[in-house]
C-alpha atoms as a PDB file:
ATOM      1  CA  UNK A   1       0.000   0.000   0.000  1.00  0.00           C
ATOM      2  CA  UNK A   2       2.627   2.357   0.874  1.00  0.00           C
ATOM      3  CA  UNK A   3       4.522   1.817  -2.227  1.00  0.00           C
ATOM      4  CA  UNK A   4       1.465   1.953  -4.371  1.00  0.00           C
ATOM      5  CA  UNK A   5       0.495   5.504  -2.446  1.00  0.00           C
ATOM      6  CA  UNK A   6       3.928   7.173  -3.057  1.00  0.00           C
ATOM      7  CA  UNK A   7       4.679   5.631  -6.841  1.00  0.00           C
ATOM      8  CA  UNK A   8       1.196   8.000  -7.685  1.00  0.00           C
ATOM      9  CA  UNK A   9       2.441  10.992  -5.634  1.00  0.00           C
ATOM     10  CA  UNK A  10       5.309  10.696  -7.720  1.00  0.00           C
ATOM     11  CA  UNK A  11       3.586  10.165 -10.644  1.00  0.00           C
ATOM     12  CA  UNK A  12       1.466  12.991 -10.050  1.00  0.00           C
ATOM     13  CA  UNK A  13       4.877  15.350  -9.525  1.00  0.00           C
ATOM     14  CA  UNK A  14       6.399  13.520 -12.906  1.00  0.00           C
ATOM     15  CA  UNK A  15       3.045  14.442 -15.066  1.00  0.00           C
ATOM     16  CA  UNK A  16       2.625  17.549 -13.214  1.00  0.00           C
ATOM     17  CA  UNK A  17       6.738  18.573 -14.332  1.00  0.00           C
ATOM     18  CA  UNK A  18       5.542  17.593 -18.022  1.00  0.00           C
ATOM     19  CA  UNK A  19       2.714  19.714 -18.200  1.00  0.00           C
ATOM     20  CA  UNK A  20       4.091  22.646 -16.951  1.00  0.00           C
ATOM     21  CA  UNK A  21       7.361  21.764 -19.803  1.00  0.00           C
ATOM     22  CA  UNK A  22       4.636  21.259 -22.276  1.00  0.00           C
ATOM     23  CA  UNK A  23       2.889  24.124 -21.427  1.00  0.00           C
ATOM     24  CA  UNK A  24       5.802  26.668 -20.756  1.00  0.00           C
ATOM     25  CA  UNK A  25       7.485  25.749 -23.052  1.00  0.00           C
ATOM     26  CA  UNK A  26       4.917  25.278 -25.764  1.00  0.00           C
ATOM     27  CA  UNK A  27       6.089  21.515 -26.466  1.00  0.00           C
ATOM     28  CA  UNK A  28       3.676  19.066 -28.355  1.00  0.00           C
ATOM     29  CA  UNK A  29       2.034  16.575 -25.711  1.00  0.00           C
ATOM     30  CA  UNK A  30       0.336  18.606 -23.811  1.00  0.00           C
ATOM     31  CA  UNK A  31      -2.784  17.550 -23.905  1.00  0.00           C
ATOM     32  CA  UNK A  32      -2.044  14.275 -23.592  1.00  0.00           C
ATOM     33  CA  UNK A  33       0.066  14.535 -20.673  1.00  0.00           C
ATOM     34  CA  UNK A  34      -2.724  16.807 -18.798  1.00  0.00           C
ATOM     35  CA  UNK A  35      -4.871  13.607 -19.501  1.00  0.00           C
ATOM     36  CA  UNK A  36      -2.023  11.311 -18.083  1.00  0.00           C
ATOM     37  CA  UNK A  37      -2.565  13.881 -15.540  1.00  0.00           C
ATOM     38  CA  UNK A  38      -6.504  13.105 -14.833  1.00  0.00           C
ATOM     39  CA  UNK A  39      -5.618   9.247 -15.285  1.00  0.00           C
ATOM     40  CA  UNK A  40      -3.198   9.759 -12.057  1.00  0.00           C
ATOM     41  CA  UNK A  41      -6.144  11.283 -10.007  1.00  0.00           C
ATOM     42  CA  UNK A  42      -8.624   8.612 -10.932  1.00  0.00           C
ATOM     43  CA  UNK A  43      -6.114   6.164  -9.709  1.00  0.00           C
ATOM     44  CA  UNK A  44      -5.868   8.036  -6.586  1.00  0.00           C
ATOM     45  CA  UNK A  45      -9.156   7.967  -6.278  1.00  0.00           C
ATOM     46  CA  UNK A  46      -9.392   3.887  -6.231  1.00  0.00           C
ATOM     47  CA  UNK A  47      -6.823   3.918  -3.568  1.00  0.00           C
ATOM     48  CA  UNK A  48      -8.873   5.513  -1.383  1.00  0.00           C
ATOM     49  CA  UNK A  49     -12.078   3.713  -2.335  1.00  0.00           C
ATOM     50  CA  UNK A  50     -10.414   0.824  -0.740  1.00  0.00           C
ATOM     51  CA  UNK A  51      -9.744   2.577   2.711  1.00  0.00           C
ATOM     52  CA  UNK A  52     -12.425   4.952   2.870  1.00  0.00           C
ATOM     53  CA  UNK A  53     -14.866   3.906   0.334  1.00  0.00           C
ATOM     54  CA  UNK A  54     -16.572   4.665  -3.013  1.00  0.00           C
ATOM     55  CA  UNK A  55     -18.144   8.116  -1.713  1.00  0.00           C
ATOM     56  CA  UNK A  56     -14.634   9.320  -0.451  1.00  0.00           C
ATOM     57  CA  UNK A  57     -12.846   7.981  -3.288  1.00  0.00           C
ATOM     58  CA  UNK A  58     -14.929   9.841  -5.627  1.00  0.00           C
ATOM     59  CA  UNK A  59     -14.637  13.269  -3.458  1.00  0.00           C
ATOM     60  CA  UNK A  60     -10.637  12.563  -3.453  1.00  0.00           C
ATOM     61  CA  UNK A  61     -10.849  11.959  -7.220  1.00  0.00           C
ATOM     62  CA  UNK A  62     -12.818  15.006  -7.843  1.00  0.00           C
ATOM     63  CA  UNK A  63     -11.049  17.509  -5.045  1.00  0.00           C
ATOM     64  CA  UNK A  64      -7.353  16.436  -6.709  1.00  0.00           C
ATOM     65  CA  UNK A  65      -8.599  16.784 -10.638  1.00  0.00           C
ATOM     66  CA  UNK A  66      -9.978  19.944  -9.683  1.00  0.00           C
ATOM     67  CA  UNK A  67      -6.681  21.267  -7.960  1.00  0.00           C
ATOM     68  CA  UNK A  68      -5.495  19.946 -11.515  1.00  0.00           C
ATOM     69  CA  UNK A  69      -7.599  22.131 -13.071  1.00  0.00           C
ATOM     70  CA  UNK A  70      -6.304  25.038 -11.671  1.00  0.00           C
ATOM     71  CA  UNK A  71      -2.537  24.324 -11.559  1.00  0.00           C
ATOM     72  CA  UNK A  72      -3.062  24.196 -15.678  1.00  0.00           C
ATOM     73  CA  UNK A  73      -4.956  27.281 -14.999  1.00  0.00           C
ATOM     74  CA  UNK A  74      -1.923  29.115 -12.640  1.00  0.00           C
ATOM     75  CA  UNK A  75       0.396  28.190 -16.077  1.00  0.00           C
ATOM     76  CA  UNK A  76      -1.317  29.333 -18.547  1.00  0.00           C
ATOM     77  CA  UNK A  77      -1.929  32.808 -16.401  1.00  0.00           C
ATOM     78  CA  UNK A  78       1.784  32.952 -15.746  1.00  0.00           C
ATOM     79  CA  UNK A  79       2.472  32.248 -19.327  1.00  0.00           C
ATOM     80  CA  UNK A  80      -0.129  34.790 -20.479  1.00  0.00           C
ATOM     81  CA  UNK A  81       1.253  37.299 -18.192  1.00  0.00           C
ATOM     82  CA  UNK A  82      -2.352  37.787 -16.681  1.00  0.00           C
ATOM     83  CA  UNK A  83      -1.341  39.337 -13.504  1.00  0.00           C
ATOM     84  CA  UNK A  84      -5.117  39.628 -12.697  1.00  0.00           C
ATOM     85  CA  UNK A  85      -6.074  36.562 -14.199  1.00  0.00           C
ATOM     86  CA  UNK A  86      -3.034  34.766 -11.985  1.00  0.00           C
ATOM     87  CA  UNK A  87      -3.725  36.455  -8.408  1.00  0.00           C
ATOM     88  CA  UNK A  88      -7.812  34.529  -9.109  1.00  0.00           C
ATOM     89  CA  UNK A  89      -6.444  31.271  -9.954  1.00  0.00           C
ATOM     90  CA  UNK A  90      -3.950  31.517  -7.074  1.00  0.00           C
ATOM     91  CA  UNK A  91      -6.034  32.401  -4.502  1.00  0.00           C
ATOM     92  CA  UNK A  92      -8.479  29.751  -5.871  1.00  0.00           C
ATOM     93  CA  UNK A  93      -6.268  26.898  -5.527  1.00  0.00           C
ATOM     94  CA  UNK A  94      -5.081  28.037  -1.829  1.00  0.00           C
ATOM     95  CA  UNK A  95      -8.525  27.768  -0.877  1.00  0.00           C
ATOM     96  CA  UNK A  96      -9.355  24.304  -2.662  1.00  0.00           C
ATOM     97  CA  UNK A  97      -6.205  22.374  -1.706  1.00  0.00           C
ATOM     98  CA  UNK A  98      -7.467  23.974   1.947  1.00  0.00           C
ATOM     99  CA  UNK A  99     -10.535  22.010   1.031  1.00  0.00           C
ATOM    100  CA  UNK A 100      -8.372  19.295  -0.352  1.00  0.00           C
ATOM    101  CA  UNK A 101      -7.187  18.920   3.610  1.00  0.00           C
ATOM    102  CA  UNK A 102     -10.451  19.343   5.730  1.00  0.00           C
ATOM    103  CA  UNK A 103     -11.895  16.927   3.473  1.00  0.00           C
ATOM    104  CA  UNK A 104      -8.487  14.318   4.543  1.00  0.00           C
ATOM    105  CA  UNK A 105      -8.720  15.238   8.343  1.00  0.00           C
ATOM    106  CA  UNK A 106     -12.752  14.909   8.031  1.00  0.00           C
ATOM    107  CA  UNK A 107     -12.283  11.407   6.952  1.00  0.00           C
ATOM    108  CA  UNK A 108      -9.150   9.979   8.712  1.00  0.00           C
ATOM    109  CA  UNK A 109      -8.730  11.508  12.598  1.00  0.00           C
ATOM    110  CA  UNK A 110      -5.370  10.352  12.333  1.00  0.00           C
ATOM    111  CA  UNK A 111      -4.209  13.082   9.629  1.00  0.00           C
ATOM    112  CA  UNK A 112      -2.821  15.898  11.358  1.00  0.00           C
ATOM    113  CA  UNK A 113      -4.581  19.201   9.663  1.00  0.00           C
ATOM    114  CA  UNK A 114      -1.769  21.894  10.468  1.00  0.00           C
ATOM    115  CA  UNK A 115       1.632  18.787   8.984  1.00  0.00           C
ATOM    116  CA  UNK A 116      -1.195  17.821   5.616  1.00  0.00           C
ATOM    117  CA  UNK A 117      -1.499  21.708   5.330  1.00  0.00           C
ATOM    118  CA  UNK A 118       2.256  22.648   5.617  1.00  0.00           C
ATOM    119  CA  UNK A 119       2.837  19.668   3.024  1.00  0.00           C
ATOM    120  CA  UNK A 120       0.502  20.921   0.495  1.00  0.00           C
ATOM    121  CA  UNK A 121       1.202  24.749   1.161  1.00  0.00           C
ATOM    122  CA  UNK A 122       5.008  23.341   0.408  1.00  0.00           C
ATOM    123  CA  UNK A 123       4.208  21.214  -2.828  1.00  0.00           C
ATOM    124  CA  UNK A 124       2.376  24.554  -4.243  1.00  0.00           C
ATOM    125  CA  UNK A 125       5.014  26.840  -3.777  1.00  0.00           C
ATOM    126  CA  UNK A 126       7.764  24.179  -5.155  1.00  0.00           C
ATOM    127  CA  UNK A 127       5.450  24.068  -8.127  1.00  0.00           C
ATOM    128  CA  UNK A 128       5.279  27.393  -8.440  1.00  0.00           C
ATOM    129  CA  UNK A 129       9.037  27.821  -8.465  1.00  0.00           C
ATOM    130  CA  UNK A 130       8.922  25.317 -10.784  1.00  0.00           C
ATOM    131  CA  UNK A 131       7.293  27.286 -13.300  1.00  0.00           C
ATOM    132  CA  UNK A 132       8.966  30.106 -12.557  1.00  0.00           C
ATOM    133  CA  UNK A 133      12.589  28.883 -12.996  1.00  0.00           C
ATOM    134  CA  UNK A 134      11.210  27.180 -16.702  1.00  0.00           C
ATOM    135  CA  UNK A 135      10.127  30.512 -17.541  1.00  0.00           C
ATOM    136  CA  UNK A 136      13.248  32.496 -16.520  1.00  0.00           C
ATOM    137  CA  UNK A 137      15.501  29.974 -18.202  1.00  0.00           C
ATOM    138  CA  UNK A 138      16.569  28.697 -14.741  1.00  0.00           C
ATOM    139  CA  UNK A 139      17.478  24.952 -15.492  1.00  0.00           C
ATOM    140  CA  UNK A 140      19.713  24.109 -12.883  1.00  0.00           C
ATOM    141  CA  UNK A 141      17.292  25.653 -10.208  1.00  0.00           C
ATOM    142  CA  UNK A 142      14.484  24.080 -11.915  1.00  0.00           C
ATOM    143  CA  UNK A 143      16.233  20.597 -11.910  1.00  0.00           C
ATOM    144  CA  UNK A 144      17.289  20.762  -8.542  1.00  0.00           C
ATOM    145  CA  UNK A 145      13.422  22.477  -7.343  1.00  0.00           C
ATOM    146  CA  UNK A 146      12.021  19.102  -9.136  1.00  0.00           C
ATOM    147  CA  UNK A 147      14.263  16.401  -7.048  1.00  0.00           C
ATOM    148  CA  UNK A 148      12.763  18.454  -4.035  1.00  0.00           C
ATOM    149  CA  UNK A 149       9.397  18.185  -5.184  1.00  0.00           C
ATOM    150  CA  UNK A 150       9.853  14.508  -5.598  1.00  0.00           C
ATOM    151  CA  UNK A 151      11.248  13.933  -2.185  1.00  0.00           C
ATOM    152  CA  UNK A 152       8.082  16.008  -0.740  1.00  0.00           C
ATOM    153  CA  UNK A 153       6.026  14.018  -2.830  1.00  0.00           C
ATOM    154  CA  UNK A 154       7.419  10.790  -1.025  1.00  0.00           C
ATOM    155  CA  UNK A 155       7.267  12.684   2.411  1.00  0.00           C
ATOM    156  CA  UNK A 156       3.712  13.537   1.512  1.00  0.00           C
ATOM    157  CA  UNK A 157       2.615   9.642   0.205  1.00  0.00           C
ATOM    158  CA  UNK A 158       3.925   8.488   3.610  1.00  0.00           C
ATOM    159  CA  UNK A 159       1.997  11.066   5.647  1.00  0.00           C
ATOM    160  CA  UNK A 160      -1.193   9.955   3.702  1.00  0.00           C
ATOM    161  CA  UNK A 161       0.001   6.072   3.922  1.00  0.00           C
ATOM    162  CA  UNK A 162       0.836   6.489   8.118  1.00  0.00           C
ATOM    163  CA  UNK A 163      -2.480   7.605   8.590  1.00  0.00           C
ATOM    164  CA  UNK A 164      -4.121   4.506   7.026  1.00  0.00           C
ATOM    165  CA  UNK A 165      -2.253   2.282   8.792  1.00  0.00           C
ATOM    166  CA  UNK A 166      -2.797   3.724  12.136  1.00  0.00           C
ATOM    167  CA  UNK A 167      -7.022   4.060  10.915  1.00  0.00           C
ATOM    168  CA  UNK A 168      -6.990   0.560  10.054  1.00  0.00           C
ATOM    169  CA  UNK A 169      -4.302  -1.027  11.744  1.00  0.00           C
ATOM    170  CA  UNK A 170      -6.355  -4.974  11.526  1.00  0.00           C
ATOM    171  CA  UNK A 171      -5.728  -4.715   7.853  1.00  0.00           C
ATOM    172  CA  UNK A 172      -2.016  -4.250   7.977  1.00  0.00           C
ATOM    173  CA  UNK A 173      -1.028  -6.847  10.287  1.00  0.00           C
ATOM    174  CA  UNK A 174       1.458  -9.800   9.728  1.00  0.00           C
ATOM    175  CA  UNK A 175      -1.111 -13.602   9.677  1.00  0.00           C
END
């Protein structure tokens, strides 16, 4: 479980890197990476099915492919140069992945609100950076921004994995 958890955090930061290449950078693929993108969410989604069930799984699936939504969004503003457009979208997806975290906390007592918001707060503003170093011509930064991400993105898996274990402890121990 814990391996299957982290592989699509990663995944998410690996699609999420392409996208914002494709889209930055205005490379072919980007479509079809954004919808490598929504695959990654709907997997999510089944993960938690099997913990929480098919009602939570679906409000996962939907929270994360909406944050999705808007990260696409936050490019394409700071690509545009929409200053006004890019203040909106950010200040949307503060509030959502907020929403993102009550809606972990509301269904797993064992998620600690204040460490899954610092984590997420963290993963925005690496993305962010992310974006910004691509569009400054900042490679090495950019490169060395993405190994963080993927480290957070491990740190992140785990803090979602812990909590599982610790909800459902009967389902993890050794027969």
């Amino acid at each position: 479980m814990k391996t299957e958890i982290a592989k699509l955090w990663v995944d998410n930061a690996i699609y999420t890197r392409q996208s914002i290449l494709c889209l930055t950078d205005r490379l072919p693929g980007a479509q079809e990476t954004i919808y490598r993108l929504m695959v990654n969410q709907e997997q999510m989604g089944e993960v938690f099915t099997k913990y929480y069930g098919r009602k939570a799984g679906d409000e996962f699936c939907q929270l994360i492919s909406s944050n999705t939504a808007l990260v696409v969004r936050n490019i394409r503003s700071k690509n545009d140069q929409s200053t006004e457009e890019l203040i909106k979208t950010q200040k949307k997806m503060k509030a959502h992945y907020s929403e993102t975290v009550n809606f972990l906390v509301s269904i797993n007592s064992f998620y600690n609100k204040e460490e899954l918001q610092s984590e997420i707060n963290l993963l925005v503003d690496l993305m962010n950076k992310q974006i910004d170093y691509r569009k400054r011509g900042m490679y090495t930064e950019d490169i060395e921004n993405f190994d963080y991400i993927i480290s957070e993105s491990i740190k992140f898996a785990n803090i979602l994995s812990e909590g599982i274990i610790k909800k459902y402890p009967k389902m993890f121990e050794e027969k």
